[in-house]
C-alpha atoms as a PDB file:
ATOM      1  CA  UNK A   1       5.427  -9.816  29.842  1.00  0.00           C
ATOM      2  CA  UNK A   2       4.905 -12.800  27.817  1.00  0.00           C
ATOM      3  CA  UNK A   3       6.740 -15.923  29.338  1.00  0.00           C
ATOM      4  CA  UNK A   4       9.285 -17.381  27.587  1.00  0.00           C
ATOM      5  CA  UNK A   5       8.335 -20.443  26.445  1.00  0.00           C
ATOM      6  CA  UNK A   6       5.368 -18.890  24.721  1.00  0.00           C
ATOM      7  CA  UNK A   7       7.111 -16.053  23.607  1.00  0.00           C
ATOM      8  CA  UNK A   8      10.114 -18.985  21.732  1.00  0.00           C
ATOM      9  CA  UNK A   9       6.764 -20.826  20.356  1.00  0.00           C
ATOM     10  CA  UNK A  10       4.952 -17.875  19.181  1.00  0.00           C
ATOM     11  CA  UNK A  11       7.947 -16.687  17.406  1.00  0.00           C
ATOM     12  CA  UNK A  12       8.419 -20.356  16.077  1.00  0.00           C
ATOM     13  CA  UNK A  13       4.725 -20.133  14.856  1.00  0.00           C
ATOM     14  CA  UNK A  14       5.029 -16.726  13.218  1.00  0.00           C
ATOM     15  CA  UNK A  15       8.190 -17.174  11.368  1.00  0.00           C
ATOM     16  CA  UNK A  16       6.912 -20.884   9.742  1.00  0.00           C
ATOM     17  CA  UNK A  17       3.262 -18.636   8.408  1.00  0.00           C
ATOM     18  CA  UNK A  18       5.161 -15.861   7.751  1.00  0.00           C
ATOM     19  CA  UNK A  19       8.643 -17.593   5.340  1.00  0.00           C
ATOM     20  CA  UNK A  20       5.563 -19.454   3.571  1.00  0.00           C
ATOM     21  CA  UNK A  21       4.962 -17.401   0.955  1.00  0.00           C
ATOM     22  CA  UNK A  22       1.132 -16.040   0.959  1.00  0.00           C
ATOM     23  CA  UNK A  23      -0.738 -12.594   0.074  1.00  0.00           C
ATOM     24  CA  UNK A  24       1.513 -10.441   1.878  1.00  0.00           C
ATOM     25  CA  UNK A  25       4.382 -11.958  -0.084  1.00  0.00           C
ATOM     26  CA  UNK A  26       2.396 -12.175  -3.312  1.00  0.00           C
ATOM     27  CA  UNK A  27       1.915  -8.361  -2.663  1.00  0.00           C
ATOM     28  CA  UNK A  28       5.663  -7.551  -1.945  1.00  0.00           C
ATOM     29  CA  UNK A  29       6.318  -9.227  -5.497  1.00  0.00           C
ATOM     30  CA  UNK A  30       3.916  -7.560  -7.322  1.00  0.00           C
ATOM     31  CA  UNK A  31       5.008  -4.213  -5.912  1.00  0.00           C
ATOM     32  CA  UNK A  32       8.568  -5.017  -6.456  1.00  0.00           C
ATOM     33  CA  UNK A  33       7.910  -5.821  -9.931  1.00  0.00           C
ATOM     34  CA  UNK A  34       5.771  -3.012 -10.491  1.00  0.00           C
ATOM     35  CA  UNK A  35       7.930  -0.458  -9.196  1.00  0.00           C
ATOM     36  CA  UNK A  36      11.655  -1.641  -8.594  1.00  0.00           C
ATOM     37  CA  UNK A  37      13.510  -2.088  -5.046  1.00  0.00           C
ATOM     38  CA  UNK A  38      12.353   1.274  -3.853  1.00  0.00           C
ATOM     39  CA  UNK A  39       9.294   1.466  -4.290  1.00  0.00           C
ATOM     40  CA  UNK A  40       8.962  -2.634  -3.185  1.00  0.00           C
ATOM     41  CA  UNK A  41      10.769  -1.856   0.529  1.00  0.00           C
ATOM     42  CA  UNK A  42       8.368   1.140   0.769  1.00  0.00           C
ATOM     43  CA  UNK A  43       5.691  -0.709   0.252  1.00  0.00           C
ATOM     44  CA  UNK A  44       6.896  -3.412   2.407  1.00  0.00           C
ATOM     45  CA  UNK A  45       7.592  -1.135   5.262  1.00  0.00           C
ATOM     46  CA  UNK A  46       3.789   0.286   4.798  1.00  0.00           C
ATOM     47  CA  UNK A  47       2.174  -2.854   4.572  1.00  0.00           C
ATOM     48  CA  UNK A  48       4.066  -3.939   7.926  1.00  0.00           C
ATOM     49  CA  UNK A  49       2.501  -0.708   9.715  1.00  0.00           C
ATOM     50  CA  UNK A  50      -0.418  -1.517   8.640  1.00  0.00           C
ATOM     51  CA  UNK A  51       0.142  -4.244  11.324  1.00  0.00           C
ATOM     52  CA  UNK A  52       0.515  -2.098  14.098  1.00  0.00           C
ATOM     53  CA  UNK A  53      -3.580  -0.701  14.570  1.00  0.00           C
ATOM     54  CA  UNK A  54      -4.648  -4.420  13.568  1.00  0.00           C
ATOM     55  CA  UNK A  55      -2.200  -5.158  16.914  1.00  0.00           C
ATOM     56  CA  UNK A  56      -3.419  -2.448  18.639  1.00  0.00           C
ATOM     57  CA  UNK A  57      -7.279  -2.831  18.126  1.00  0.00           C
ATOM     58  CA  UNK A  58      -6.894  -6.677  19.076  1.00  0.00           C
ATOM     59  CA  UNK A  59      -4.880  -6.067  22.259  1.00  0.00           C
ATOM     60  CA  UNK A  60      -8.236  -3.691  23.489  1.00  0.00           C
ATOM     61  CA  UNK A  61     -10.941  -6.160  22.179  1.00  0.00           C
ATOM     62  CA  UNK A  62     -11.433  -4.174  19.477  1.00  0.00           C
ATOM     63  CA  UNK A  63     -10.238  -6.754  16.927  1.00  0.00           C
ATOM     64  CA  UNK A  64     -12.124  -9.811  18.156  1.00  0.00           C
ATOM     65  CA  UNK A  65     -15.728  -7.604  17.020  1.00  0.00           C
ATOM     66  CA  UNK A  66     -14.147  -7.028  13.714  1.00  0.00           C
ATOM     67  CA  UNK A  67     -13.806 -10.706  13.236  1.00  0.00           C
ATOM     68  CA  UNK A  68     -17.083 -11.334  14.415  1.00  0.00           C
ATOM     69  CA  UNK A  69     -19.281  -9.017  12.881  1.00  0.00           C
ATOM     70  CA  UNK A  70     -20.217 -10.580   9.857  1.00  0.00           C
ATOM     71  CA  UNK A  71     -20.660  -7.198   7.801  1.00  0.00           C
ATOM     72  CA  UNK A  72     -17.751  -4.970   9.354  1.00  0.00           C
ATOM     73  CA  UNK A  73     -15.393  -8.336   8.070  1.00  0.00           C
ATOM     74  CA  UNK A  74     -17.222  -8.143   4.841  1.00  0.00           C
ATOM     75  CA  UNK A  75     -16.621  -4.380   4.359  1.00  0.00           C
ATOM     76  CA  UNK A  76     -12.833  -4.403   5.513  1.00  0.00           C
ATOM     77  CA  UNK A  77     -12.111  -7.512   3.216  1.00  0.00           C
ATOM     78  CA  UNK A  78     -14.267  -5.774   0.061  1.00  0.00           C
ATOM     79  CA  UNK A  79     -12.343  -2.706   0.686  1.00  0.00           C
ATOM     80  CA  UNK A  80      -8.683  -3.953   0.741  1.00  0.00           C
ATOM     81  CA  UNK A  81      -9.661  -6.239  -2.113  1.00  0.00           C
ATOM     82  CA  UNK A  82     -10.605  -2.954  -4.253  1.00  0.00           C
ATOM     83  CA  UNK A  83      -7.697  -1.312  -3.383  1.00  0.00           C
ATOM     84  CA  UNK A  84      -5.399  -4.262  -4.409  1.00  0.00           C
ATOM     85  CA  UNK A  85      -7.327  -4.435  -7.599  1.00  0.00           C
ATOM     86  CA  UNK A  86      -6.896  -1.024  -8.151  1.00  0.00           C
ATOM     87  CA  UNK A  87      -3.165  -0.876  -7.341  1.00  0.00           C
ATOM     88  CA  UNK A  88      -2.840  -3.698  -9.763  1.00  0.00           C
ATOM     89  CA  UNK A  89      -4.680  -1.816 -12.876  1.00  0.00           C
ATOM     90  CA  UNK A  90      -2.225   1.020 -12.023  1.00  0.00           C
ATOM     91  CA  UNK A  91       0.638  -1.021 -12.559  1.00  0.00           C
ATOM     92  CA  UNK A  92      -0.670  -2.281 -15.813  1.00  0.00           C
ATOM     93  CA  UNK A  93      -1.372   1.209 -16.831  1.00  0.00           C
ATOM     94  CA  UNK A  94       1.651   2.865 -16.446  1.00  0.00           C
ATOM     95  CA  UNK A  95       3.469  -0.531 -17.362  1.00  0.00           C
ATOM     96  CA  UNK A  96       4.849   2.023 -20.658  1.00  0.00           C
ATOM     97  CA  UNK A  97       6.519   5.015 -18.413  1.00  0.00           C
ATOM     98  CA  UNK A  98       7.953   2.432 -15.835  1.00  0.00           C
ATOM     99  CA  UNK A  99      10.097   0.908 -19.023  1.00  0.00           C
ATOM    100  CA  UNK A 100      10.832   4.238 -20.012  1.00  0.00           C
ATOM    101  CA  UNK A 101      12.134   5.194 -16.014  1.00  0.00           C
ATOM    102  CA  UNK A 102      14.075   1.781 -15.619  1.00  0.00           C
ATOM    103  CA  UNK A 103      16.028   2.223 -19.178  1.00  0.00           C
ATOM    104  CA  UNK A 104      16.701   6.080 -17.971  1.00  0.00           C
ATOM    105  CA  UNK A 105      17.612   4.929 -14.507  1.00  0.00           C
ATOM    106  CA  UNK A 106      15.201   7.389 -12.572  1.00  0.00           C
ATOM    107  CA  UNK A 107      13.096   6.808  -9.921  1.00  0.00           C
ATOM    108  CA  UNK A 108       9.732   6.162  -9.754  1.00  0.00           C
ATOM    109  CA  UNK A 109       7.916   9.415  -9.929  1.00  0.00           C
ATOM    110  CA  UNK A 110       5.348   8.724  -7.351  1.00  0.00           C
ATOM    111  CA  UNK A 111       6.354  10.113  -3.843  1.00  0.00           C
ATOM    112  CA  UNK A 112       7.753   7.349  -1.405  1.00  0.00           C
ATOM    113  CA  UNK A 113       4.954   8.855   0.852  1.00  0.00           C
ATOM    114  CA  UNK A 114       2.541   7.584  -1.793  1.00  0.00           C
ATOM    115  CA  UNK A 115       4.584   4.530  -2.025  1.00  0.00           C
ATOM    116  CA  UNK A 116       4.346   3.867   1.666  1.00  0.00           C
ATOM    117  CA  UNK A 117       0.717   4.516   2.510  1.00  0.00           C
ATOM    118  CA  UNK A 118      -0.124   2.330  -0.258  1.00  0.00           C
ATOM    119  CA  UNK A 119       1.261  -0.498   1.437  1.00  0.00           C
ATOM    120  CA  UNK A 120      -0.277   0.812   4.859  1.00  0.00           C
ATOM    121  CA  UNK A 121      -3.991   0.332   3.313  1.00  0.00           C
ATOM    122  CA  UNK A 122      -3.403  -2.884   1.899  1.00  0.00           C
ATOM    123  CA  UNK A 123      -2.161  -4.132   5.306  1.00  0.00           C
ATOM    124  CA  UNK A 124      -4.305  -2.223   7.494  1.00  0.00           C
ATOM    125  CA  UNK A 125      -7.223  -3.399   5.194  1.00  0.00           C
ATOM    126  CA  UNK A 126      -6.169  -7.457   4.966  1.00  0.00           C
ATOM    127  CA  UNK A 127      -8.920  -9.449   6.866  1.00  0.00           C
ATOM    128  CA  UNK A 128      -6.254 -12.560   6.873  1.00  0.00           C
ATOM    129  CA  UNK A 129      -4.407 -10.316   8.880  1.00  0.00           C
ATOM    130  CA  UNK A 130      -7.072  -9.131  11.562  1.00  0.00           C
ATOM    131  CA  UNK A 131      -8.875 -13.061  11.795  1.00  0.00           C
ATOM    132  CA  UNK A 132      -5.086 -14.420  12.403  1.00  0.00           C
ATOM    133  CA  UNK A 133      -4.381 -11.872  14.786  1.00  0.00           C
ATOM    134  CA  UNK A 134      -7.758 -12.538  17.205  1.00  0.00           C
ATOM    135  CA  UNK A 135      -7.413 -16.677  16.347  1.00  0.00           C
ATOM    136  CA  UNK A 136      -3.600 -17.336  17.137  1.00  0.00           C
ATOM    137  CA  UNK A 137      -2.023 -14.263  19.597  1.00  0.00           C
ATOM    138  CA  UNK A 138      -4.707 -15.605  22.677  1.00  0.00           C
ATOM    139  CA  UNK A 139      -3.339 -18.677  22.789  1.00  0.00           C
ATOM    140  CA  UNK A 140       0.297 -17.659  23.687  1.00  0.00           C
ATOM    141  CA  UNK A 141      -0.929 -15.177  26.462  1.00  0.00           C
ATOM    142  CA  UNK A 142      -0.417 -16.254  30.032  1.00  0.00           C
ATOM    143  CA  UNK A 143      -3.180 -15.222  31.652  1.00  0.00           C
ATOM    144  CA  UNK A 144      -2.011 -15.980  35.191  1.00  0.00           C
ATOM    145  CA  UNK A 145       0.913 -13.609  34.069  1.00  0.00           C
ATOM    146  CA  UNK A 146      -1.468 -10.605  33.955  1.00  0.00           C
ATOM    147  CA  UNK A 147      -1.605  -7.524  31.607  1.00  0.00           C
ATOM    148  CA  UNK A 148      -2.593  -9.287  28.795  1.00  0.00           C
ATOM    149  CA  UNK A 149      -3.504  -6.458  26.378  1.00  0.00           C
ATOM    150  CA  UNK A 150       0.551  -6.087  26.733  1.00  0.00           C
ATOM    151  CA  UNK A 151       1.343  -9.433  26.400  1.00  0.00           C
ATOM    152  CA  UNK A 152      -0.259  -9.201  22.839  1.00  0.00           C
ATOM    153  CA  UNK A 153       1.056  -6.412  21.881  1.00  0.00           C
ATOM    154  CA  UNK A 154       4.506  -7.910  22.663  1.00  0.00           C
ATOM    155  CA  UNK A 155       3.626 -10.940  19.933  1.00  0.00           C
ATOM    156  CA  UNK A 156       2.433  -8.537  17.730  1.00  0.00           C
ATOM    157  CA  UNK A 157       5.549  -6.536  17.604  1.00  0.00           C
ATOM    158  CA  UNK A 158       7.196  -9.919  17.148  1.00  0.00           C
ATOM    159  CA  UNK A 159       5.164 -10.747  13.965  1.00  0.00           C
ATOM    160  CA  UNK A 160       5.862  -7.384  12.685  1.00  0.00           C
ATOM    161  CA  UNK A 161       9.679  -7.346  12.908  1.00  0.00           C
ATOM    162  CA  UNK A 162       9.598 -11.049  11.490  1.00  0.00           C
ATOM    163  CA  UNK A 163       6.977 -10.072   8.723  1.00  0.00           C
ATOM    164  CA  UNK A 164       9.983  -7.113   8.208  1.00  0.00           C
ATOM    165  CA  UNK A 165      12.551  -8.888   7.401  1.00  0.00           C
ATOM    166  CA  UNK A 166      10.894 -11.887   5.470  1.00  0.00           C
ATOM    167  CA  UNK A 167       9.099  -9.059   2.835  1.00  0.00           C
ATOM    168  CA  UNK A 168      11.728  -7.198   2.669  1.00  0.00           C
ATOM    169  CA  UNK A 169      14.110  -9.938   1.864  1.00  0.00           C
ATOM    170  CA  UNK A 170      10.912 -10.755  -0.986  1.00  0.00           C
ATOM    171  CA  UNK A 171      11.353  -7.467  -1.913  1.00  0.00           C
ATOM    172  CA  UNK A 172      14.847  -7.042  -2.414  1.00  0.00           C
ATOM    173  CA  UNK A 173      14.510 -10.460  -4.627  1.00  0.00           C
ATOM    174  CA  UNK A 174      11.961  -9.582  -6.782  1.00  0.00           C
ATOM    175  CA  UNK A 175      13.929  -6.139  -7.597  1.00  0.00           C
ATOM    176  CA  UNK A 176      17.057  -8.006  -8.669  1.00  0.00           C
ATOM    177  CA  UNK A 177      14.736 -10.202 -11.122  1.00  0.00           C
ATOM    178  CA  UNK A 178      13.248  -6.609 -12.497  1.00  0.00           C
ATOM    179  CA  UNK A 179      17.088  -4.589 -12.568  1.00  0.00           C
ATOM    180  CA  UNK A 180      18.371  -8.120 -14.380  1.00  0.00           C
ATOM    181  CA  UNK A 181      15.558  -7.810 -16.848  1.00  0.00           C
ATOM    182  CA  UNK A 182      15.563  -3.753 -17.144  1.00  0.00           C
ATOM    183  CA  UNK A 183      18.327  -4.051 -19.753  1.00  0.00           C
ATOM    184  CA  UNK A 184      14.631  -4.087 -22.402  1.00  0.00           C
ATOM    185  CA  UNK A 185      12.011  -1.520 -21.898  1.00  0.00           C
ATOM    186  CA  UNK A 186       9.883  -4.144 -23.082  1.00  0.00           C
ATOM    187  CA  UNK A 187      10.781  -6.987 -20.503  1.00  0.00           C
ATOM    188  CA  UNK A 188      10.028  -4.043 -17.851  1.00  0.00           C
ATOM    189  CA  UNK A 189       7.225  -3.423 -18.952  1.00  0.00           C
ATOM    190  CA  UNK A 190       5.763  -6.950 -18.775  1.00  0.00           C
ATOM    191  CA  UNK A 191       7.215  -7.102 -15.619  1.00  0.00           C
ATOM    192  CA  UNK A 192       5.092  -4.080 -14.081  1.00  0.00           C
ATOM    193  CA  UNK A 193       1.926  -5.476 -15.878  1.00  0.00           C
ATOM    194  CA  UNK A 194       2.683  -9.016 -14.620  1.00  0.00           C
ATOM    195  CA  UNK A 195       2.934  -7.293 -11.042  1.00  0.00           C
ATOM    196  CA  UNK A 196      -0.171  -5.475 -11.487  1.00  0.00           C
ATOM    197  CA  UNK A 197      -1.639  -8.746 -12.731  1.00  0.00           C
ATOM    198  CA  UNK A 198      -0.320 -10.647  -9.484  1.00  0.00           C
ATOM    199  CA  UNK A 199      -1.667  -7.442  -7.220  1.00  0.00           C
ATOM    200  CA  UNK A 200      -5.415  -8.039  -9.240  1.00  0.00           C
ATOM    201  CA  UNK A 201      -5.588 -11.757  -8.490  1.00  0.00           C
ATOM    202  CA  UNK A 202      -4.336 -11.530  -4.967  1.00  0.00           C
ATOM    203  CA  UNK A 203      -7.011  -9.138  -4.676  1.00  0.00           C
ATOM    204  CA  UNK A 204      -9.589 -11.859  -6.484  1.00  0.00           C
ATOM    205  CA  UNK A 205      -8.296 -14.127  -3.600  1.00  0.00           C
ATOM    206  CA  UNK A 206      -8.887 -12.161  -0.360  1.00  0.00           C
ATOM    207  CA  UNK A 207     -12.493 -11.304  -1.581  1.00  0.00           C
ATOM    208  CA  UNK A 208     -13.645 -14.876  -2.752  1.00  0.00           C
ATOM    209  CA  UNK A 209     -12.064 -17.037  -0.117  1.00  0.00           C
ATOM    210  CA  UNK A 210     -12.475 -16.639   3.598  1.00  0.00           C
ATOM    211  CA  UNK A 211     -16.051 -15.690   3.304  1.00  0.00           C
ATOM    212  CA  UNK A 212     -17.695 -14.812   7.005  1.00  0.00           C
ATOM    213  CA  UNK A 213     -20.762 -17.717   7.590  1.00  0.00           C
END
């Protein structure tokens, strides 16, 4: 088990990177926007399960080649970019039958299992993620404490459950701004093109920055 005082400092470190808003909460408020507090919690609860192989994979080692390997990096960070670029365009698409669900109060009509493994790829798929993951969880293992694969696991499940909470709390936010606006199909629809818009340039942003050397 992690000691302690690395598990209060980890948990310190994780909630200050994780309250600051960033792609994962640029993500959360597109989605929200996009497709009201539903579909924005699903999402939210996908993208944080997304976590859980990135935790898994770095606990074994697994992780640490990712990060390493100049082209596997490149091909994760091309491929969640896409798919946040093409999540966006969606939302700007269908920006016209989102108006017309908000102003007849019905749900989105893509299934929440859609919903949800949406946000899975996009977190499964963020390199920020995976190089934060094999940078920052070592240094809060004990090594004299032993079973460290478990030890990171432990701080992953921490991140996760704070990462939870924060985007979900996002979420919930972002869906008040889009059920105060919903009283004009027109002001919902800008608001699910302006959350595709935000989804597009966060994609823009994990493919151009962060480049492997």
């Amino acid at each position: 088990m992690v000691p302690p005082e690395n598990l209060l400092a980890f948990t310190l470190a994780a909630f200050v990177l994780i309250v600051i808003p960033g792609p994962s909460v640029l993500f959360t408020i597109g989605r929200a926007l996009a497709l009201g507090r539903i579909g924005g919690l699903l999402s939210v609860l996908g993208n944080a399960l997304g976590l859980l192989p990135i935790i898994g994979l770095v606990a074994i080692g697994v992780g640490g080649v990712v990060a390493q390997s100049v082209v596997l990096f490149t091909i994760v960070k091309v491929v969640g970019a896409g798919y946040l670029v093409f999540l966006g365009i969606q939302a700007i698409r269908h920006r016209g039958r989102a108006a017309a669900e908000a102003a007849g109060g019905v749900i989105a009509s893509r299934s929440a299992w859609r919903q949800l493994g949406e946000g899975f790829v996009v977190g499964v798929t963020n390199p920020k993620t995976i190089a934060f993951f094999v940078a920052v969880l070592p240094q809060f293992v004990d090594l004299a404490a032993g079973a460290v694969p478990l030890q990171m696991i432990q701080l992953g499940l921490v991140f996760f459950v704070i990462a939870l909470i924060s985007d979900g709390a996002w979420a919930l936010a972002a869906a008040g701004a889009r059920t105060w606006f919903g009283r004009s199909p027109k002001r919902i629809a800008a608001l699910s093109a302006t959350g595709g818009g935000l989804m597009i340039g966060l994609g823009g942003v994990l493919l151009f920055t962060g480049a492997k050397n």
